[in-house]
Protein backbone atom coordinates (compact mmCIF):
# COMPACT_ATOMS: atom_id res chain seq x y z
CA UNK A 1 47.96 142.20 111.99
CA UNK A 2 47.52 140.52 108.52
CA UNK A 3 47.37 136.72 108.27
CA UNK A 4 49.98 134.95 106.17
CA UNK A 5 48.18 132.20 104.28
CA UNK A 6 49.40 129.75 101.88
CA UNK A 7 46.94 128.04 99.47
CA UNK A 8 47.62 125.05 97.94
CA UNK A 9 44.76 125.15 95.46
CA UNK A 10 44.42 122.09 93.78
CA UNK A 11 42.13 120.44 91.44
CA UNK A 12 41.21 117.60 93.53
CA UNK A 13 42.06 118.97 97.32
CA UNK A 14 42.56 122.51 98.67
CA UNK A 15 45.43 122.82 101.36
CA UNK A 16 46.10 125.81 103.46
CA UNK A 17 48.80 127.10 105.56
CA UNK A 18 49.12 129.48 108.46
CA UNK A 19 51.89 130.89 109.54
CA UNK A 20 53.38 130.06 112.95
CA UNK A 21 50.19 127.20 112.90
CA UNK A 22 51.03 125.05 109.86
CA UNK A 23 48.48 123.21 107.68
CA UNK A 24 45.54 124.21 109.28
CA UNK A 25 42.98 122.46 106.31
CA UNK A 26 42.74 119.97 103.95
CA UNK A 27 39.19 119.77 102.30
CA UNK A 28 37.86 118.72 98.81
CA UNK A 29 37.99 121.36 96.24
CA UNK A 30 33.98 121.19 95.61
CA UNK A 31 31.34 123.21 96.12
CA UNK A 32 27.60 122.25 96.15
CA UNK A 33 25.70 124.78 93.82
CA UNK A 34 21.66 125.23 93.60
CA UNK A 35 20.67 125.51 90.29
CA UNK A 36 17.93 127.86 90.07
CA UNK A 37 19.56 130.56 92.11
CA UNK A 38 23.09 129.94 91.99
CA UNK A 39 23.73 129.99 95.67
CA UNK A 40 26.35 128.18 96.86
CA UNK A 41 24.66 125.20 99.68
CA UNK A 42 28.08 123.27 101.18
CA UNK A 43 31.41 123.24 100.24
CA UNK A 44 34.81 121.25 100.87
CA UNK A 45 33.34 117.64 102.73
CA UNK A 46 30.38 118.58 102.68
CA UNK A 47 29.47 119.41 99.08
CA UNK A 48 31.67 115.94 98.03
CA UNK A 49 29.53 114.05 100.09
CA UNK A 50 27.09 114.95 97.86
CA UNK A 51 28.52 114.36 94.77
CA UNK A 52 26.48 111.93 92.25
CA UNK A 53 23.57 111.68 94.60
CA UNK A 54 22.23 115.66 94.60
CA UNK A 55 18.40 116.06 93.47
CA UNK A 56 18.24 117.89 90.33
CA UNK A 57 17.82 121.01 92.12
CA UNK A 58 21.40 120.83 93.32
CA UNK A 59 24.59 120.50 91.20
CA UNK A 60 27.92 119.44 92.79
CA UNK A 61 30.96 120.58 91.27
CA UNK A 62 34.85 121.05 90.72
CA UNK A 63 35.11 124.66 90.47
CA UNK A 64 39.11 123.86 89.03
CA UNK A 65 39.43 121.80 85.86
CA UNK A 66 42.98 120.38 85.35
CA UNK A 67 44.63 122.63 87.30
CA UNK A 68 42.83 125.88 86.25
CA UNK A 69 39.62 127.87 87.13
CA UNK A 70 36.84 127.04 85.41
CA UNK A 71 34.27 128.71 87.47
CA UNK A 72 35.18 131.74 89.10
CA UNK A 73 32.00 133.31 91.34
CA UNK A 74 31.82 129.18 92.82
CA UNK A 75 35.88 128.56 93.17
CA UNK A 76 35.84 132.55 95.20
CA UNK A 77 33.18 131.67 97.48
CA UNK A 78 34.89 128.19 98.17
CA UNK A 79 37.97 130.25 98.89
CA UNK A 80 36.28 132.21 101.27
CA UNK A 81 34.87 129.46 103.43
CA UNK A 82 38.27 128.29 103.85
CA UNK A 83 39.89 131.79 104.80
CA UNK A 84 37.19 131.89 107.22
CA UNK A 85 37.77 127.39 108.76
CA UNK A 86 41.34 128.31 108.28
CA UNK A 87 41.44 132.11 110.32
CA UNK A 88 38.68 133.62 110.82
CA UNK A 89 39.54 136.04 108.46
CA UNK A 90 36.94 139.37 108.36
CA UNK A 91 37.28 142.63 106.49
CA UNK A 92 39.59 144.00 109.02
CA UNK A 93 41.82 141.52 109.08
CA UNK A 94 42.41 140.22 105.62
CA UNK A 95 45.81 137.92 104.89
CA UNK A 96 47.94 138.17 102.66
CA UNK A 97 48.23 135.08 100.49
CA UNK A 98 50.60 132.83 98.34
CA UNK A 99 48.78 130.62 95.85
CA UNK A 100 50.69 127.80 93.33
CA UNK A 101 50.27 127.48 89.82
CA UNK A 102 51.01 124.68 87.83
CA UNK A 103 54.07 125.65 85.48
CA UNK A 104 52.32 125.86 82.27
CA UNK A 105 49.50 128.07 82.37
CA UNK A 106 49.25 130.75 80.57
CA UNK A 107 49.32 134.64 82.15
CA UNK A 108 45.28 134.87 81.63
CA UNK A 109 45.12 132.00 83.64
CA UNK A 110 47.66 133.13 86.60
CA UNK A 111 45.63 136.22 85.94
CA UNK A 112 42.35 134.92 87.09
CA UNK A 113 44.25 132.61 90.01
CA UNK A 114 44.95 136.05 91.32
CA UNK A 115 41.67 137.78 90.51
CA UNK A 116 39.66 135.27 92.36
CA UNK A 117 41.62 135.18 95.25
CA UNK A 118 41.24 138.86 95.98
CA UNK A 119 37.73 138.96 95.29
CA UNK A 120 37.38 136.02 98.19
CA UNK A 121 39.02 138.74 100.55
CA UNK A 122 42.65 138.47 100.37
CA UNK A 123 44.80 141.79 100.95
CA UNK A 124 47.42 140.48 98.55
CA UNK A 125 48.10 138.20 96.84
CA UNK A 126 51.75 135.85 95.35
CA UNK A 127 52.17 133.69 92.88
CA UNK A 128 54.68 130.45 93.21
CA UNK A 129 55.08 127.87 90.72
CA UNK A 130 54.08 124.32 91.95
CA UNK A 131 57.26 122.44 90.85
CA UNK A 132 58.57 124.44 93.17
CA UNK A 133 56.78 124.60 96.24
CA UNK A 134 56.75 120.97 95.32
CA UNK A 135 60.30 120.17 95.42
CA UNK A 136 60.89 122.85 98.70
CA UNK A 137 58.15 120.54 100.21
CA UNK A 138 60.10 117.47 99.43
CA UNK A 139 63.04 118.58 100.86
CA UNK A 140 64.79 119.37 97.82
CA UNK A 141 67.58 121.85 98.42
CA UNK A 142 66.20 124.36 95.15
CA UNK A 143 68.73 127.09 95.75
CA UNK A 144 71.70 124.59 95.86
CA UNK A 145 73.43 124.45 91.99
CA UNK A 146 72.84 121.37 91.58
CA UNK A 147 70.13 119.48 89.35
CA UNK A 148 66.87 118.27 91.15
CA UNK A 149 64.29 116.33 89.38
CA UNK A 150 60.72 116.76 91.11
CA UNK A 151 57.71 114.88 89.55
CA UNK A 152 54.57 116.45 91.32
CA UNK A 153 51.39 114.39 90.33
CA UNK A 154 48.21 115.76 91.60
CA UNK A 155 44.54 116.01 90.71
CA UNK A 156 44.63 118.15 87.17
CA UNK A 157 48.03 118.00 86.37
CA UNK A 158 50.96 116.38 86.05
CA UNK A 159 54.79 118.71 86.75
CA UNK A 160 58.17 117.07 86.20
CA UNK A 161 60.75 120.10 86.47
CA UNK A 162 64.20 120.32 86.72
CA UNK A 163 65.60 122.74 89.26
CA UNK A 164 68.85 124.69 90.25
CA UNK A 165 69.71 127.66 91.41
CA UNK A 166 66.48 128.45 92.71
CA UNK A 167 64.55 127.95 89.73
CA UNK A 168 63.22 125.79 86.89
CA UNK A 169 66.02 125.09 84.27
CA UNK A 170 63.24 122.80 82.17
CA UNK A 171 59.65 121.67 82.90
CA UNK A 172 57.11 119.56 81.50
CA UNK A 173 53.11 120.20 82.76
CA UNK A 174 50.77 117.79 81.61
CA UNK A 175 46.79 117.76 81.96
CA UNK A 176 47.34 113.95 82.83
CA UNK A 177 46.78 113.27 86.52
CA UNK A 178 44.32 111.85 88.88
CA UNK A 179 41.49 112.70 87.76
CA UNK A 180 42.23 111.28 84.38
CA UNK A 181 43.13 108.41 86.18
CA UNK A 182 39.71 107.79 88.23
CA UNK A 183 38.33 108.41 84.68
CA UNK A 184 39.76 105.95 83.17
CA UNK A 185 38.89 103.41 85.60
CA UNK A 186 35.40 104.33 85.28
CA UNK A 187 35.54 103.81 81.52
CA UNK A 188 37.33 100.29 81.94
CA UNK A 189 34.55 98.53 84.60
CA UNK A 190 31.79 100.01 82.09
CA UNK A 191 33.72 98.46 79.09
CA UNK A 192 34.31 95.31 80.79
CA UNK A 193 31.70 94.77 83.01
CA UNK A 194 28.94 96.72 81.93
CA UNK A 195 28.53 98.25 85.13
CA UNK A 196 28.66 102.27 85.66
CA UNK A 197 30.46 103.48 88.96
CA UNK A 198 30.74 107.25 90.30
CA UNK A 199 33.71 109.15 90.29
CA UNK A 200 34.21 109.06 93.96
CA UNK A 201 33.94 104.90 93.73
CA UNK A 202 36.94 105.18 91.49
CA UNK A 203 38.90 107.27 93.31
CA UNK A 204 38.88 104.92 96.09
CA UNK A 205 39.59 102.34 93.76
CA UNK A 206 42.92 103.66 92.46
CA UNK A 207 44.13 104.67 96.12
CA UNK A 208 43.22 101.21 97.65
CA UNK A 209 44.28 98.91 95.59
CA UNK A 210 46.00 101.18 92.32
CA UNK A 211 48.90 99.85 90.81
CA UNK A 212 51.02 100.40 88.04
CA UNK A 213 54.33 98.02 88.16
CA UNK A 214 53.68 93.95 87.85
CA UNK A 215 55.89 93.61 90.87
CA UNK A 216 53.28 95.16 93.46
CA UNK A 217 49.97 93.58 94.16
CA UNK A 218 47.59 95.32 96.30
CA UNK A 219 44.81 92.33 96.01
CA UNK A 220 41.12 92.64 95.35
CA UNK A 221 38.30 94.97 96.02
CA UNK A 222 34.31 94.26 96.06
CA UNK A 223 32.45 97.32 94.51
CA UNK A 224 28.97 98.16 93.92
CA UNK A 225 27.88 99.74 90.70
CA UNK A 226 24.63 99.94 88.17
CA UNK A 227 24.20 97.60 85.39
CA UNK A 228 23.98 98.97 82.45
CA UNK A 229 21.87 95.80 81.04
CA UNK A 230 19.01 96.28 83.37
CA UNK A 231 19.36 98.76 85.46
CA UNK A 232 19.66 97.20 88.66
CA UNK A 233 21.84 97.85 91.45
CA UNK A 234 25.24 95.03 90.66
CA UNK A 235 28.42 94.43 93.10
CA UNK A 236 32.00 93.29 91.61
CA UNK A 237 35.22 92.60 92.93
CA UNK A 238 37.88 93.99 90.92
CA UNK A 239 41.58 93.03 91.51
CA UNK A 240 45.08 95.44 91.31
CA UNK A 241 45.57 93.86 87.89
CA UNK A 242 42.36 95.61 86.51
CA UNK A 243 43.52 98.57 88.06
CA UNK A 244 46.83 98.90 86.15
CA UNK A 245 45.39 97.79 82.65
CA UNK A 246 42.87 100.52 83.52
CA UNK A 247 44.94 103.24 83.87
CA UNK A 248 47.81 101.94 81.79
CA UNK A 249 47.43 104.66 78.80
CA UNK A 250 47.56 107.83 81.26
CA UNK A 251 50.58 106.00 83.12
CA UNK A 252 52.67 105.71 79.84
CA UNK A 253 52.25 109.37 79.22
CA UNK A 254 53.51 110.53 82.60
CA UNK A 255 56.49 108.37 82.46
CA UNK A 256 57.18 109.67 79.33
CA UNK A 257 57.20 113.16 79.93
CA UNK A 258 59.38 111.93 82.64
CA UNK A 259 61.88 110.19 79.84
CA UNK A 260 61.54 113.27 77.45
CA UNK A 261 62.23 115.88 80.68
CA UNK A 262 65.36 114.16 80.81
CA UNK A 263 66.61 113.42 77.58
CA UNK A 264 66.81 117.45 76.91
CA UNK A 265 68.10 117.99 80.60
CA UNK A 266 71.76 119.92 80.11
CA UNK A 267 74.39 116.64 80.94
CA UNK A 268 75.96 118.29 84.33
CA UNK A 269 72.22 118.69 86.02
CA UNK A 270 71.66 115.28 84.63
CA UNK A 271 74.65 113.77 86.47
CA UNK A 272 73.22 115.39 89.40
CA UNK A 273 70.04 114.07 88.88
CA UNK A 274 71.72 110.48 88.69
CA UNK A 275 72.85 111.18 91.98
CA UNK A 276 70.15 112.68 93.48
CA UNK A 277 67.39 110.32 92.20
CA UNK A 278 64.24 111.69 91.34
CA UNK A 279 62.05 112.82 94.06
CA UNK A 280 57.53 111.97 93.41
CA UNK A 281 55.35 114.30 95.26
CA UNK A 282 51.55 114.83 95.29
CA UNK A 283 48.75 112.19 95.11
CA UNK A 284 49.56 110.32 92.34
CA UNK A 285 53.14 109.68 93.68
CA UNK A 286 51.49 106.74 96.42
CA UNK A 287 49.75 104.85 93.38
CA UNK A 288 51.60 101.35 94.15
CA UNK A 289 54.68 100.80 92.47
CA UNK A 290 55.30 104.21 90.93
CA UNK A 291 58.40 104.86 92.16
CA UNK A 292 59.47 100.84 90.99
CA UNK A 293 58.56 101.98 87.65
CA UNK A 294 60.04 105.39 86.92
CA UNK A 295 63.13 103.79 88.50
CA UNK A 296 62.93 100.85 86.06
CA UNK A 297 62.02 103.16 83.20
CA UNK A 298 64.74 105.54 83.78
CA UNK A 299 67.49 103.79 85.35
CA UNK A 300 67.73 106.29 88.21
CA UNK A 301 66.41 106.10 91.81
CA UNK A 302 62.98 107.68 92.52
CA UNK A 303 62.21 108.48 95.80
CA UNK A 304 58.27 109.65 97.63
CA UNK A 305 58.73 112.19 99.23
CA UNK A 306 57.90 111.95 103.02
CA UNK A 307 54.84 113.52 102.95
CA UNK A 308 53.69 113.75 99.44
CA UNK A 309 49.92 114.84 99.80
CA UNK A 310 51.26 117.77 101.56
CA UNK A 311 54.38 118.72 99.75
CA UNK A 312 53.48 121.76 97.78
CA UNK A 313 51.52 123.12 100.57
CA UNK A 314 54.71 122.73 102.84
CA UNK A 315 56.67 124.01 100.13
CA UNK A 316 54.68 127.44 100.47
CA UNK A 317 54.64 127.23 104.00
CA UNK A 318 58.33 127.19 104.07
CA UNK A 319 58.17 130.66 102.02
CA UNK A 320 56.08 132.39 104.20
CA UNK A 321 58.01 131.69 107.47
CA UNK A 322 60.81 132.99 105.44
CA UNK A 323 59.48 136.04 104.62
CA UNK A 324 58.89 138.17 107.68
CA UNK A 325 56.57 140.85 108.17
CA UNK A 326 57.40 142.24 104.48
CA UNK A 327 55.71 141.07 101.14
CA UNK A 328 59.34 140.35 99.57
CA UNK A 329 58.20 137.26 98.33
CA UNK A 330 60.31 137.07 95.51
CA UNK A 331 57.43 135.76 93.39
CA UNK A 332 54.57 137.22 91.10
CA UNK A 333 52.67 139.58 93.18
CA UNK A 334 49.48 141.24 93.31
CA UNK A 335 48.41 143.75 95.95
CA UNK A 336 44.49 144.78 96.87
CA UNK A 337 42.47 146.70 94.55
């Protein structure tokens, strides 16, 4: 019988879901290429484990740039190693698959989503929206008609939607997210400090000790880096209050897509919203004081949602439990070729 899969395909992390298992993986979206003959050497943890310290023989990569494919023969086979952790999926047994989108992408894009996930061996293949899964993972009740505000913040993009009825009344999708974020933390500790870190050392930065309300102080944090002066090998500490300058520009974007989502919101969802609060899901939603913020910003309550690395993966997951042994998934879909 055909697997039911659910992909979470983000720019930062890959999630997948099995039906009747749950998530079943959660591994970097990076693959680790060799140069010379293109073959792909690690992927998921392994190929990130590699990243800024390959030989020059060996690239690693982010097949997905904000939230779209960027390199489609490297982002398939990464695909395909995770069928294959995830469920041992072979010829004969191929699943069927739902895959998110962000909202704003364009139908060449959706296009290739699908493309590439049939070429790594799906049978079929569904298309949701991620403000979506997003808000079904967060426990938003979609189909209800009422107004729902979901802010999803991942790795390459930022969603803030507006739901009802099932579907999105208004959207905004920015190309603003984490990985913006860890590079502009890079760019402020060279500025200031004249010391270069990796990508991965900011990363770990912003989710240790990121903040981005006054109110919430997650202390200090002793890096190492090189100096650009001389070279040499230099350590740092670098408190929550760097952190938030850092990152300040990209913050003031998403909050005001947030602002501008909601001034052109129709006024009976937005008195729902006021009662409902405004629900932050993905990554970006456990930065320290987000949810302070927005509600400061906005005047209405924001809320994480419980498990917000996971929510558009549960989101899909809920869809596929729903929808039986047929392929009425009432979404953009794409059988084999």
């Amino acid at each position: 019988m055909s697997k039911y899969i659910g992909i979470d395909l983000g720019t930062a992390n890959t999630i997948v879901y099995v039906r009747g298992k749950g998530i079943v993986l959660r591994e970097p979206s990076v693959v680790a290429v060799e140069q010379r003959s293109k073959k792909v050497m690690a992927v998921g943890n392994d190929a990130k484990l590699m990243l800024g310290k390959t030989p020059g023989s060996i690239v690693a990569m982010r097949p997905l740039q904000d939230g779209v494919i960027a390199e489609f023969d490297f982002t398939s086979a990464m695909l395909r190693d995770f069928f294959k952790k995830a469920s041992g999926s072979t010829v004969f047994s191929r699943p069927k698959v739902i895959v998110c989108v962000p909202y704003g992408v364009t139908e060449v894009e959706k296009r290739a989503v699908e493309d590439v996930t049939l070429e790594a061996g799906a049978q079929s293949v569904a298309l949701i929206e991620e403000p979506i899964a997003a808000a079904i993972g967060s426990g938003l009740r979609v189909e209800d008609a009422r107004g729902s505000m979901i802010v999803d913040i991942g790795g390459g993009t930022t969603e803030v939607a507006v739901t009802s009825l099932g579907g999105i009344v208004l959207s905004t999708s920015l190309r603003i997210a984490g990985d913006e974020l860890d590079d502009a933390i890079v760019s402020y500790i060279k500025k200031k400090y004249n010391i270069l870190i990796g990508e991965v050392t900011a990363e770990i930065l912003k989710k240790k000790i990121g903040s981005v309300h006054p109110g919430v102080d997650r202390g200090v944090m002793e890096i190492r880096g090189r100096n650009l002066l001389n070279g040499l090998p230099a350590i740092i500490t670098v408190s929550s209050a760097e952190i938030r300058e850092a990152m300040h520009e990209q913050v003031v974007h998403i909050i005001e897509a947030i602002r501008t989502t909601l001034e052109n919101t129709p006024p009976e969802l937005s008195s729902d919203i006021y009662d409902n609060g405004i629900m932050l899901s993905g990554g970006g939603a456990l930065l320290g004081g987000l949810d302070a913020l927005v509600t400061h910003v906005t005047g209405i309550r924001a809320t994480i949602a419980k498990s917000p690395l996971d929510a558009v993966a549960v989101g899909i997951g809920h869809v596929i439990e729903g929808s039986g042994d047929s392929d009425a998934v009432r979404y953009r879909n794409r059988g084999s070729r």
